[in-house]
C-alpha atoms as a PDB file:
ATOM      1  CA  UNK A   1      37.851 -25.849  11.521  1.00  0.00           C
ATOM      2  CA  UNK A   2      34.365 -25.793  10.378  1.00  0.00           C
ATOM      3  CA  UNK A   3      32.124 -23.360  12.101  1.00  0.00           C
ATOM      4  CA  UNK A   4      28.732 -24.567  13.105  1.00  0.00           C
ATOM      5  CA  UNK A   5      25.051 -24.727  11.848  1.00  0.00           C
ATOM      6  CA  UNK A   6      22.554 -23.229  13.440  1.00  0.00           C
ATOM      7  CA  UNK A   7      19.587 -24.659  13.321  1.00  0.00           C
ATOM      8  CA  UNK A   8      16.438 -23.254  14.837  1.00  0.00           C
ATOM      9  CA  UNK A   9      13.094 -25.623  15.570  1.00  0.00           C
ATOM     10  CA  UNK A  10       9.865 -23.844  16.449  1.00  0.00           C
ATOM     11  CA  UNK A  11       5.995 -24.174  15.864  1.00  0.00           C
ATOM     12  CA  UNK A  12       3.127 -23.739  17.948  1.00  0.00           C
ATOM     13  CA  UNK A  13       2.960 -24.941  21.944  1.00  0.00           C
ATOM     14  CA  UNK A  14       1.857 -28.362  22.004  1.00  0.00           C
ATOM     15  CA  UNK A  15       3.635 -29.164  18.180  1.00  0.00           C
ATOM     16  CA  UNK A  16       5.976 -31.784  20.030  1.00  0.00           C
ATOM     17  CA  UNK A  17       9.134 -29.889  19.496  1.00  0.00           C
ATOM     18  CA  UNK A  18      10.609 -30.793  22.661  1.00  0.00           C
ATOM     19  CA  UNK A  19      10.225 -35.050  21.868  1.00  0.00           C
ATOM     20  CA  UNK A  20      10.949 -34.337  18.652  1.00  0.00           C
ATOM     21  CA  UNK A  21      14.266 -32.680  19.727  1.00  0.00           C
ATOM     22  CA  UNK A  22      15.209 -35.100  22.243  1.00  0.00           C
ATOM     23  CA  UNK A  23      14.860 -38.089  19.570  1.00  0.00           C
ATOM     24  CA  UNK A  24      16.693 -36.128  16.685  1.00  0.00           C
ATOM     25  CA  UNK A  25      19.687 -35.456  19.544  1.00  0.00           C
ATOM     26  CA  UNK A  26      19.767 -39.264  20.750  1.00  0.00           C
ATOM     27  CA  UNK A  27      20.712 -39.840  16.845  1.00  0.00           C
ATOM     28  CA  UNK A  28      22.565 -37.176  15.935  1.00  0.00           C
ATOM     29  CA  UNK A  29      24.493 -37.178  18.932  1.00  0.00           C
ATOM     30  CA  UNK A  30      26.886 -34.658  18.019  1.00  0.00           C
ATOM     31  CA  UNK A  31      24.169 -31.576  18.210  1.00  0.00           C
ATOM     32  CA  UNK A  32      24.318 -29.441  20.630  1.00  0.00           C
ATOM     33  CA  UNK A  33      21.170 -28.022  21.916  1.00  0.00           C
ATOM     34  CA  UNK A  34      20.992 -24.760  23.494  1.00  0.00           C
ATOM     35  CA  UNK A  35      18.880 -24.322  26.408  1.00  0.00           C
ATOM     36  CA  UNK A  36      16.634 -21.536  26.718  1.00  0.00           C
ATOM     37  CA  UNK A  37      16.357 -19.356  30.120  1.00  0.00           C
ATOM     38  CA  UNK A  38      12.873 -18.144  30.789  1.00  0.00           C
ATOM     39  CA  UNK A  39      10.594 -16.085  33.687  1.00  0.00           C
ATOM     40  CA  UNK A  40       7.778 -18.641  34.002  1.00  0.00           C
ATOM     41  CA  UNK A  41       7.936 -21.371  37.072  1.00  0.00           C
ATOM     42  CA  UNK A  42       9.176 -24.720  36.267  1.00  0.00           C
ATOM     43  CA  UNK A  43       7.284 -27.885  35.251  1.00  0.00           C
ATOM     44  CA  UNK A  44       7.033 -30.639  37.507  1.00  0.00           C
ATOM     45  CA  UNK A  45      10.571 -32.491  36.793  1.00  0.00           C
ATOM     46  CA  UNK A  46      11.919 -29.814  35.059  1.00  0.00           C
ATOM     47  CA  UNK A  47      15.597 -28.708  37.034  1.00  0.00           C
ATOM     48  CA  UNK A  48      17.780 -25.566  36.199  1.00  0.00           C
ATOM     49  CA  UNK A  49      19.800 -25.738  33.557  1.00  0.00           C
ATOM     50  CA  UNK A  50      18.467 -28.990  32.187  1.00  0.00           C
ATOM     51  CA  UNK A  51      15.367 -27.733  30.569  1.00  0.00           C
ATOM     52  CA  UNK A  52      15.763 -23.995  31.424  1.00  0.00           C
ATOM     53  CA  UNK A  53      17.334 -21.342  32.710  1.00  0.00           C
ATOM     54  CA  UNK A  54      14.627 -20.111  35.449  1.00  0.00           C
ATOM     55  CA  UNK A  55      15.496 -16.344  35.914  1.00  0.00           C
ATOM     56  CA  UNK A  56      13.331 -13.705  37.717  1.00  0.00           C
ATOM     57  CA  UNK A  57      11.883 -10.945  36.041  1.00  0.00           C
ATOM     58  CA  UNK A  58      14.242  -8.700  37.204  1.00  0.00           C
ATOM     59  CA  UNK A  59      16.970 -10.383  36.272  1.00  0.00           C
ATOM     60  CA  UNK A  60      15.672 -11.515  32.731  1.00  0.00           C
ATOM     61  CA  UNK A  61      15.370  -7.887  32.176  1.00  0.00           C
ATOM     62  CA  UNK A  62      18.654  -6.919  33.340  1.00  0.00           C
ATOM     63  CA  UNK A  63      20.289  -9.782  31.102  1.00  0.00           C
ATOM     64  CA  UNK A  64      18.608  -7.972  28.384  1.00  0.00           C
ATOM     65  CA  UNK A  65      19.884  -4.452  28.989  1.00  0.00           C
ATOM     66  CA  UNK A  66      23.171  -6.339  29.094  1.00  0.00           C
ATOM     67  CA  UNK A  67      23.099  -7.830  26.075  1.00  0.00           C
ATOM     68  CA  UNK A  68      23.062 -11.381  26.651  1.00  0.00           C
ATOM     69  CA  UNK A  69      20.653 -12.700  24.853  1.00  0.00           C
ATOM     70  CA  UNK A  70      20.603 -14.026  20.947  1.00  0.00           C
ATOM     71  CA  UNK A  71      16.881 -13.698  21.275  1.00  0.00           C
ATOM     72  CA  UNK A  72      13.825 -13.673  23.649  1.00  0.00           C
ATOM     73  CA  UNK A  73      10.233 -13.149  23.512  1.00  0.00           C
ATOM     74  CA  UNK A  74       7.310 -12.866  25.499  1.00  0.00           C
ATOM     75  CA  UNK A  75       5.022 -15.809  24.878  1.00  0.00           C
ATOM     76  CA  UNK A  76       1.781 -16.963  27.081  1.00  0.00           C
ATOM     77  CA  UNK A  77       2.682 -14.295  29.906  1.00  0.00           C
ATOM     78  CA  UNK A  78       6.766 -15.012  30.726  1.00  0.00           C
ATOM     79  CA  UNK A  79       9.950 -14.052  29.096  1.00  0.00           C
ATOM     80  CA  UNK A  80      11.999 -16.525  27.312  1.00  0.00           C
ATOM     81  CA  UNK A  81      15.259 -16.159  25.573  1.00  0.00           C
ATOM     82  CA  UNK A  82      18.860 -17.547  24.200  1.00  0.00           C
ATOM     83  CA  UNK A  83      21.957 -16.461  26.168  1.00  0.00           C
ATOM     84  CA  UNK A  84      24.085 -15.534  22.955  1.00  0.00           C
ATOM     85  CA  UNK A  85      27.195 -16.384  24.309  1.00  0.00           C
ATOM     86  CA  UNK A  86      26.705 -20.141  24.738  1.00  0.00           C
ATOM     87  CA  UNK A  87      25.004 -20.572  20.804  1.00  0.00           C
ATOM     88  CA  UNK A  88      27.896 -18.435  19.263  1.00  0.00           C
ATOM     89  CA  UNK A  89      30.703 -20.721  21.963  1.00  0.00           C
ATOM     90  CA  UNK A  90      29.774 -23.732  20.546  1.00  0.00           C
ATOM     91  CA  UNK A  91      29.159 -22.666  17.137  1.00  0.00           C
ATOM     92  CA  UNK A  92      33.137 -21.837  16.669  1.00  0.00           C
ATOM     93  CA  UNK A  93      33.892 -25.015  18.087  1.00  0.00           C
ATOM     94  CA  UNK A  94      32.454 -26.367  14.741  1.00  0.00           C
ATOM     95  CA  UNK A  95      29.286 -27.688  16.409  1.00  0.00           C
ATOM     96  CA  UNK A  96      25.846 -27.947  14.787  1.00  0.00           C
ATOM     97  CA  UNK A  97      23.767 -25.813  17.854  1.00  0.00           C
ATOM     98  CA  UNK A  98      20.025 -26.497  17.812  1.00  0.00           C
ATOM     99  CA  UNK A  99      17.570 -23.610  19.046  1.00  0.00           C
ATOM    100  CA  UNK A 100      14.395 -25.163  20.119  1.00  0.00           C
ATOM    101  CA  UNK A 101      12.390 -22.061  20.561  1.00  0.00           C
ATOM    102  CA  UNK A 102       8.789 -20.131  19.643  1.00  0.00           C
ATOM    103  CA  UNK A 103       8.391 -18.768  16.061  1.00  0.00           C
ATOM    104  CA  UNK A 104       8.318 -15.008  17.451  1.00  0.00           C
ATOM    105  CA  UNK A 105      12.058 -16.263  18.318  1.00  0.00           C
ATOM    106  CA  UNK A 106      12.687 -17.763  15.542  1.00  0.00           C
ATOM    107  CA  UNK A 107      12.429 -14.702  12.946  1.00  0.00           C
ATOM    108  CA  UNK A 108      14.427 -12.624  16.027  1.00  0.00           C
ATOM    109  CA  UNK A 109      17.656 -14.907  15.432  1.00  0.00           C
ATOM    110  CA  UNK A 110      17.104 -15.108  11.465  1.00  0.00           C
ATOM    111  CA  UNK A 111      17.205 -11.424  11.191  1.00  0.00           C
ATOM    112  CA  UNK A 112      20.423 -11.560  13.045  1.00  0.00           C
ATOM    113  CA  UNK A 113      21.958 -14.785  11.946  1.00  0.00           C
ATOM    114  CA  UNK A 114      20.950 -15.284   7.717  1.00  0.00           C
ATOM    115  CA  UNK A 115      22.358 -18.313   8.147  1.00  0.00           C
ATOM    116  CA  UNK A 116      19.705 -19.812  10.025  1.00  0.00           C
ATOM    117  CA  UNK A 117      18.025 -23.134   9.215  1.00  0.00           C
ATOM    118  CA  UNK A 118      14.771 -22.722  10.210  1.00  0.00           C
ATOM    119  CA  UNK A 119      12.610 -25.728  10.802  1.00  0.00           C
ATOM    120  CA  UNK A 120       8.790 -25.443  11.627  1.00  0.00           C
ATOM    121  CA  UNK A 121       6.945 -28.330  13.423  1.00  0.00           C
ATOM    122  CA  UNK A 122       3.170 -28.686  13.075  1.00  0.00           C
ATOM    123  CA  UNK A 123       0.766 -31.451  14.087  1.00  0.00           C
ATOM    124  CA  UNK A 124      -1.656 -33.082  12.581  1.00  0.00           C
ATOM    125  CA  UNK A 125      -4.790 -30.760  13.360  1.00  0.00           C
ATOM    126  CA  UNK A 126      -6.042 -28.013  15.887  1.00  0.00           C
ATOM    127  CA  UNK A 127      -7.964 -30.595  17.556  1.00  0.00           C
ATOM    128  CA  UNK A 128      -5.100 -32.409  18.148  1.00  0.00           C
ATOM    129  CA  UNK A 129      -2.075 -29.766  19.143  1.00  0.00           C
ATOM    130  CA  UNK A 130      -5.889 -28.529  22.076  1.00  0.00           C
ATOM    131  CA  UNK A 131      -5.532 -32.539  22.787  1.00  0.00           C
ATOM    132  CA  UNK A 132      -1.480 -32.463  23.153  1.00  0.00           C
ATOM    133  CA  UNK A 133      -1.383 -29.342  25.133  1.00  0.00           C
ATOM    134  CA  UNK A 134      -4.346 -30.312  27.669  1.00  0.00           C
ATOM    135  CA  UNK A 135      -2.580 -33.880  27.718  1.00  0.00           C
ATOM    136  CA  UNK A 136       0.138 -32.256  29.662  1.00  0.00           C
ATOM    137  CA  UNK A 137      -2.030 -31.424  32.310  1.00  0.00           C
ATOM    138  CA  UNK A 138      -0.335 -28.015  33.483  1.00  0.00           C
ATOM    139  CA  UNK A 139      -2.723 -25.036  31.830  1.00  0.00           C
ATOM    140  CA  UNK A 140      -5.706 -23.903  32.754  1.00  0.00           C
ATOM    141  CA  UNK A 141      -8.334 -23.776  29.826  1.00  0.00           C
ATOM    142  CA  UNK A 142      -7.979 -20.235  29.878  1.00  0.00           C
ATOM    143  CA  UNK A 143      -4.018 -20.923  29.466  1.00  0.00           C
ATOM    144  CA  UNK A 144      -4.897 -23.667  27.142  1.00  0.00           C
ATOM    145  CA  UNK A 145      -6.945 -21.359  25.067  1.00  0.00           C
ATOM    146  CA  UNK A 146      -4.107 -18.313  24.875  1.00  0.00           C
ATOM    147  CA  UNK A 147      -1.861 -20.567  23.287  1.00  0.00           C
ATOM    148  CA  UNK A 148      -4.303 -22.335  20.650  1.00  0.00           C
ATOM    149  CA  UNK A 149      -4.907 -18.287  19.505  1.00  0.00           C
ATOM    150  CA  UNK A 150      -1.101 -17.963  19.847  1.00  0.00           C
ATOM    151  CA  UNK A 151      -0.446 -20.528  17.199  1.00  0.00           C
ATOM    152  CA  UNK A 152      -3.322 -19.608  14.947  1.00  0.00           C
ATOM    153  CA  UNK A 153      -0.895 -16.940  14.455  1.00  0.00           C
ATOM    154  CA  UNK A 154       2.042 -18.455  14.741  1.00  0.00           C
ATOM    155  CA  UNK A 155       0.728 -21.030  11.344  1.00  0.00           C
ATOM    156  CA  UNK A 156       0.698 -17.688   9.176  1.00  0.00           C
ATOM    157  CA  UNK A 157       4.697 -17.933   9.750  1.00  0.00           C
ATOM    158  CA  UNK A 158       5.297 -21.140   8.537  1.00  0.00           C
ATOM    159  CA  UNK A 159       6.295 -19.833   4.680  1.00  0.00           C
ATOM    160  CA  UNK A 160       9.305 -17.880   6.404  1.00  0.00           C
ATOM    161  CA  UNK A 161      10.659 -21.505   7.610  1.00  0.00           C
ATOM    162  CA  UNK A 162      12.877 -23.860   4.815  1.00  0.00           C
ATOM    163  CA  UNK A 163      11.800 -26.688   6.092  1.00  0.00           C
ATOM    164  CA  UNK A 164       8.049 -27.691   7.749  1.00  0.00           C
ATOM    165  CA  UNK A 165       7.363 -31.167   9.517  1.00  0.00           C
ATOM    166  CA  UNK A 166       4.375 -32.874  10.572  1.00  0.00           C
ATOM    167  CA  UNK A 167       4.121 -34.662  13.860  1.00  0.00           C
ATOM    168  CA  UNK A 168       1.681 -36.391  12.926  1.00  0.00           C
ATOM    169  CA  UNK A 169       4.064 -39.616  13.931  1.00  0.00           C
ATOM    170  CA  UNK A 170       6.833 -39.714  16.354  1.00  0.00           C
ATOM    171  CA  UNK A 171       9.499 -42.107  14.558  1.00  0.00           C
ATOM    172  CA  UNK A 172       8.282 -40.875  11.198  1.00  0.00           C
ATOM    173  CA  UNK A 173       8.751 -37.018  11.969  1.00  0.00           C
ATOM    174  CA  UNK A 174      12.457 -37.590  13.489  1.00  0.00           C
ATOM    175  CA  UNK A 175      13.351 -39.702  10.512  1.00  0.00           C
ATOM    176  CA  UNK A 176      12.915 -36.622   8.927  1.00  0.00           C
ATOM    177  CA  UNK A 177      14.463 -34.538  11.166  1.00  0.00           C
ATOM    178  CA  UNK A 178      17.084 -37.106  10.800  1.00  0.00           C
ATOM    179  CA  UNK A 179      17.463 -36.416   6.903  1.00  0.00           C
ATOM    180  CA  UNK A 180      17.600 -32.839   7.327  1.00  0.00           C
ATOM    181  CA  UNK A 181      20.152 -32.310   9.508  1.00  0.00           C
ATOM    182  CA  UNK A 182      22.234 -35.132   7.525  1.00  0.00           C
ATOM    183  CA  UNK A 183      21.204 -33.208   4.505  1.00  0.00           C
ATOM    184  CA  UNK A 184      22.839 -30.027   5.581  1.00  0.00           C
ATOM    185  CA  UNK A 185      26.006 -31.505   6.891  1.00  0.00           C
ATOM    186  CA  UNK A 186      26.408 -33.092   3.148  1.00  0.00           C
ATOM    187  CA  UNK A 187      26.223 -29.799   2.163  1.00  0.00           C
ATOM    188  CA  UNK A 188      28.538 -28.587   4.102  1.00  0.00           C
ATOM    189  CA  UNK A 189      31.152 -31.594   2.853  1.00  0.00           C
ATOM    190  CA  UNK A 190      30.026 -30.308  -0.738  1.00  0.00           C
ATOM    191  CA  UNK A 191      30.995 -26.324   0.042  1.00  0.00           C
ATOM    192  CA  UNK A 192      34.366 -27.492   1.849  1.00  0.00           C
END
């Protein structure tokens, strides 16, 4: 049996990983994406274990002296993190795993895992990933203005990534989402 890709998708807050991620998996059903745990307080209509893993900070730092995660960071004031076991599980059942997580996470698991893809999502413009994030309605504009700073620096990563997308369009950015992930699994066929 084939083992799995994995294939990491990060960029700034506000970048539209998360739609982007839940188009690419409604047509490529056969992904598996990992879900992240994390110390901050859930979203309206967010539920455990859907979007996250909501752990205390005591026991998000206990997981941690155990071991258990593939990665975690400390972004905008909480802990988030992969649970290793789960990524590498599904991995040696042959399935592609996506990590849909923050860049500082991103370079974590590539240092650990070569084999990485690493896929970087950007939008348009500042002005619009400030519109995007304030469109959700759940930061305060000091909140709002941590993370524009946060991906000011989180831009100067993107030539670590092998693959960058704009979001500048919805259909057009998961189309090529779409190609990449098809593009990989050809290469896969070709290595076989």
């Amino acid at each position: 049996m084939q083992h799995g890709k994995l294939i990491i998708i990060s960029g700034p807050s506000g970048a539209g990983k998360g739609t982007l991620v839940d188009r690419l998996v409604a047509r490529v059903p056969e992904l598996w994406v990992s879900v992240s745990a994390t110390t901050r307080a859930p979203r309206p209509g967010e539920s455990e274990g859907e979007e996250y893993f909501f752990l205390t900070a005591d026991e998000f730092a206990r997981r941690i002296d155990a071991g258990d995660f593939l990665e975690w960071a400390q972004v905008h004031g909480n802990r988030y993190g992969t649970l290793r076991s789960s990524v590498e599980a599904k991995m040696a059942e042959g399935r592609d795993v996506i990590l849909e997580i923050d860049p500082q996470g991103a370079m974590q698991v590539k240092s650990l895992m070569h084999d990485a893809v690493l896929v970087f999502v950007v939008a348009p413009s500042m002005d619009e990933l400030e519109r995007r994030i304030r469109g959700r309605g759940a930061e305060t504009d000091e909140q709002v203005s941590v993370r524009l700073n946060t991906a000011v620096q989180e831009l100067q990563l993107v030539g670590n990534y092998d693959f960058v997308v704009e979001n500048d369009d919805v259909a057009r950015a998961t189309d090529e989402l779409v190609r990449i992930i098809e593009s990989l699994a050809q290469r896969t066929k070709d290595d076989a």
